[in-house]
C-alpha atoms as a PDB file:
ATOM      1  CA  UNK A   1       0.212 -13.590   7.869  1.00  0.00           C
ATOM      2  CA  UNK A   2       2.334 -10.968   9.539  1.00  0.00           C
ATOM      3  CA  UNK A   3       3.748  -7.871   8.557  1.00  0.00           C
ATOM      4  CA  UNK A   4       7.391 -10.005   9.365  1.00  0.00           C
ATOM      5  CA  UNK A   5       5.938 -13.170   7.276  1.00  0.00           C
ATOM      6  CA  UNK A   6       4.883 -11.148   4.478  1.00  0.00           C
ATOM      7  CA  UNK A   7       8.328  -9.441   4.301  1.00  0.00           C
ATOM      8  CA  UNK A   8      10.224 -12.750   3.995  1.00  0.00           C
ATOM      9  CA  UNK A   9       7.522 -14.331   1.852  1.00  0.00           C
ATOM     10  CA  UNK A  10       8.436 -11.457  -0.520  1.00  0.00           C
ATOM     11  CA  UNK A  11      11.946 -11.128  -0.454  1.00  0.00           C
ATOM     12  CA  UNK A  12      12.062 -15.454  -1.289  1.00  0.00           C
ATOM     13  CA  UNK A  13       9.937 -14.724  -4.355  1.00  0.00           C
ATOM     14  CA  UNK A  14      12.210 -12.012  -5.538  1.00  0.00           C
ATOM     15  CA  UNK A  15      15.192 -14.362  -4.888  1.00  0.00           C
ATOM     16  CA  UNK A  16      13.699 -17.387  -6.505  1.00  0.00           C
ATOM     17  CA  UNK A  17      11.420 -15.026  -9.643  1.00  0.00           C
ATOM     18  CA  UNK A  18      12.310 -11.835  -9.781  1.00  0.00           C
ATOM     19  CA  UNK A  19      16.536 -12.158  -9.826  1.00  0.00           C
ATOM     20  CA  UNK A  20      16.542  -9.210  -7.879  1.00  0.00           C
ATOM     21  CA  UNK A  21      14.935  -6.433  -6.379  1.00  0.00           C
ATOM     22  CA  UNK A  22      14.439  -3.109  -9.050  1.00  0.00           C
ATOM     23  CA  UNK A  23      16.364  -0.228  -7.518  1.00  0.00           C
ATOM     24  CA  UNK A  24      14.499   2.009  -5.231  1.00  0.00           C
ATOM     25  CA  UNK A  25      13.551   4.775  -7.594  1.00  0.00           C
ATOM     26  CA  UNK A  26      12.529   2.121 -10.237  1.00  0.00           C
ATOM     27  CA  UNK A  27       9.781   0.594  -7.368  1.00  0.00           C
ATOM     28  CA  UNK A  28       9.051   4.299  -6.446  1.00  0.00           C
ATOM     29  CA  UNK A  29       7.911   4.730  -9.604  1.00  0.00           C
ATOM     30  CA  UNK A  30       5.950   0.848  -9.414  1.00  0.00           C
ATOM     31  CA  UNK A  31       4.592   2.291  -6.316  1.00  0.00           C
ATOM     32  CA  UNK A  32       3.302   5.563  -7.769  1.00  0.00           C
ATOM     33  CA  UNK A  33       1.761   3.618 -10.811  1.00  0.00           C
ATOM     34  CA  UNK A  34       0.325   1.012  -8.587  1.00  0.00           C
ATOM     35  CA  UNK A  35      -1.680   3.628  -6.445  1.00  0.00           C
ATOM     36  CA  UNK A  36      -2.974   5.183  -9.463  1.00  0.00           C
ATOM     37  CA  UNK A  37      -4.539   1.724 -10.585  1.00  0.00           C
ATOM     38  CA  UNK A  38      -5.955   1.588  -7.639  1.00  0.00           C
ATOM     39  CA  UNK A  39      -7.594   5.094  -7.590  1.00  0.00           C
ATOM     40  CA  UNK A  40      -8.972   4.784 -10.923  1.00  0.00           C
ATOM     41  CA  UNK A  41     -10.622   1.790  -9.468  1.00  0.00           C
ATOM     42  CA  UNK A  42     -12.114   3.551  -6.456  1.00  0.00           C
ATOM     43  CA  UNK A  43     -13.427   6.577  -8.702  1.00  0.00           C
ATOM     44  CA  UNK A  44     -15.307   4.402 -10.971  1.00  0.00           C
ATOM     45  CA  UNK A  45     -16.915   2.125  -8.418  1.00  0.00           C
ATOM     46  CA  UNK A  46     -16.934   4.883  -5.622  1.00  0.00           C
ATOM     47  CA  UNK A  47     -17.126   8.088  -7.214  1.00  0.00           C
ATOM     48  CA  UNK A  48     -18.512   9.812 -10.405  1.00  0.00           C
ATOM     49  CA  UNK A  49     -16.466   8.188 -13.081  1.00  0.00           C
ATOM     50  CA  UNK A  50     -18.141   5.572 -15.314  1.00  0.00           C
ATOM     51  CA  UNK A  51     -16.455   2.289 -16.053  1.00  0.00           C
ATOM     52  CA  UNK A  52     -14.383   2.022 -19.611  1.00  0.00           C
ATOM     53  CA  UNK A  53     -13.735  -1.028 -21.280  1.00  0.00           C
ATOM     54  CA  UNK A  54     -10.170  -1.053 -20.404  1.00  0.00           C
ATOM     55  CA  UNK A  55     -11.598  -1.380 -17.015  1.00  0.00           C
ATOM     56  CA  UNK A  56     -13.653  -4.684 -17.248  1.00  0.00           C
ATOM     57  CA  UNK A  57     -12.099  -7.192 -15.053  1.00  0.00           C
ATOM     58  CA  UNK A  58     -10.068  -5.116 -12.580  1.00  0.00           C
ATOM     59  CA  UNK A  59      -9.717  -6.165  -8.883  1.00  0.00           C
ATOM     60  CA  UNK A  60      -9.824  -3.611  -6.184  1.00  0.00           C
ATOM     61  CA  UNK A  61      -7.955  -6.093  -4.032  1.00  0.00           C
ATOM     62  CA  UNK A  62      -5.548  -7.258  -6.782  1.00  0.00           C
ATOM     63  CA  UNK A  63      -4.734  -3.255  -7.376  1.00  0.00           C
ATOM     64  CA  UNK A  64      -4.246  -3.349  -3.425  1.00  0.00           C
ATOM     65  CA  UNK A  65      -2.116  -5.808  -2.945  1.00  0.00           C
ATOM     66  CA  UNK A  66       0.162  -4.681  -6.242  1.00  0.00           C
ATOM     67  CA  UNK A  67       0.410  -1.582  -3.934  1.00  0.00           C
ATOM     68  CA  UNK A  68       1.543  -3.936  -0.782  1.00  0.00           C
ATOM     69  CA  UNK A  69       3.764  -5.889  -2.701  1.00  0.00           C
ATOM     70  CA  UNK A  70       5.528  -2.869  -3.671  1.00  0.00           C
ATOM     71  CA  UNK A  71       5.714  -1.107  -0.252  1.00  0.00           C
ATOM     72  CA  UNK A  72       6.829  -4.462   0.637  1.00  0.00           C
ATOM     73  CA  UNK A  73       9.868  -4.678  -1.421  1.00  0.00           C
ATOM     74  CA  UNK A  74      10.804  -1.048  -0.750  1.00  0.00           C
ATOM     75  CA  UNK A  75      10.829  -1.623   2.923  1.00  0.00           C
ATOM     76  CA  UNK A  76      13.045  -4.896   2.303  1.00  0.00           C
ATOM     77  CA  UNK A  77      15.653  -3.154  -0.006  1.00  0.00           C
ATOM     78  CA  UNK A  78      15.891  -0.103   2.068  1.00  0.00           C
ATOM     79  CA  UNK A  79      15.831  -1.999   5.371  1.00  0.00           C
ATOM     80  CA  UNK A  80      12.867  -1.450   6.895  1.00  0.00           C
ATOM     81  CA  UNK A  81      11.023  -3.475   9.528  1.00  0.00           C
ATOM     82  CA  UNK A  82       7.309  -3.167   8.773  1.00  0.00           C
ATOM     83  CA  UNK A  83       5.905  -4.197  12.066  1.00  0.00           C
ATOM     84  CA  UNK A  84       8.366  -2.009  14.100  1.00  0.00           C
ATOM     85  CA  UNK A  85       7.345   1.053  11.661  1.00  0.00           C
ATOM     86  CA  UNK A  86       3.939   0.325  12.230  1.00  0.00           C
ATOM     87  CA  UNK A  87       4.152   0.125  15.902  1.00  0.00           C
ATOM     88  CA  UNK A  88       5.692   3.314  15.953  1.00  0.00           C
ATOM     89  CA  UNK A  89       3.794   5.062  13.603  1.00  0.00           C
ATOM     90  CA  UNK A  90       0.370   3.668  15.664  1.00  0.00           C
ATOM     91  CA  UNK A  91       1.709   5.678  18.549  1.00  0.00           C
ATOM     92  CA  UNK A  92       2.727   8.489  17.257  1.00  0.00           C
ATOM     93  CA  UNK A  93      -0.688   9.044  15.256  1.00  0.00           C
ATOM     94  CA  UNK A  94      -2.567   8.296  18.960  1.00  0.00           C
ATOM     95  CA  UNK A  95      -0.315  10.807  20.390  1.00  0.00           C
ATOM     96  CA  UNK A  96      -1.247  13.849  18.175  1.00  0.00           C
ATOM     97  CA  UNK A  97      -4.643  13.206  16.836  1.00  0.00           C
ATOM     98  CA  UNK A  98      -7.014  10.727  19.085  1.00  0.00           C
ATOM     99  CA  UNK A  99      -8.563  13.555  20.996  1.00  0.00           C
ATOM    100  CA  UNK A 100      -8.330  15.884  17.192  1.00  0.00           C
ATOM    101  CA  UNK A 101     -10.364  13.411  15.671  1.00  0.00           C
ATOM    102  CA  UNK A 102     -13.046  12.529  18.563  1.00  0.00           C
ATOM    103  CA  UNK A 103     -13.394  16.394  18.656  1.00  0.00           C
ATOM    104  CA  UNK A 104     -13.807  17.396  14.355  1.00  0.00           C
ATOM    105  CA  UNK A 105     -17.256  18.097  14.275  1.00  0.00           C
ATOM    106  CA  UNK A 106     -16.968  17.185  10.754  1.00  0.00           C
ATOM    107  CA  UNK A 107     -16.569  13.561  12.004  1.00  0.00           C
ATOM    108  CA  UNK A 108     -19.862  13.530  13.964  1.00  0.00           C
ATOM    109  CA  UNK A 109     -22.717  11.770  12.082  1.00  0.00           C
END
């Protein structure tokens, strides 16, 4: 699936289940809520936190994808073309910090 597809796929389900997209600062909030599920995942199974009982059953790729499907319908409500970001974004990063990162010694194994 494409960044394109996935943007479409998403804004049909929120037409057909969801009635309408939340306002922006209601799915900022999602968002923010969403990541943190997703870090108290990754510092119980990849850091120094134990696991809880509340815990039993969560899905590092479920939490992920909560996180995507959020991004998702921010990007669609505020008009946002994913793949064209991306692109842009991918070169901008290259510009600055491909040489930065081949040269951290902190990088070198």
């Amino acid at each position: 699936m494409t960044l394109a597809e996935a943007q479409a796929i998403v804004d049909k389900w929120i037409q057909e289940n969801g009635v309408r997209y939340f306002n922006e600062l209601t799915n900022m909030a999602i968002l923010t809520e969403e990541v943190g599920e997703v870090a108290r995942i990754i510092s119980r199974q990849y850091g120094e936190q134990s696991f809880k009982k509340s815990d039993e059953g969560k899905n590092l790729g479920d939490e992920l994808a909560d996180v995507l499907f959020v991004l998702i319908c921010l990007a669609n409500q505020t008009g946002t073309d994913l793949t064209e970001a991306l692109r842009k974004n991918l070169e901008k990063k290259t510009a600055r910090d491909s040489e930065r990162h081949k040269n951290n010694k902190k990088l070198k194994g």
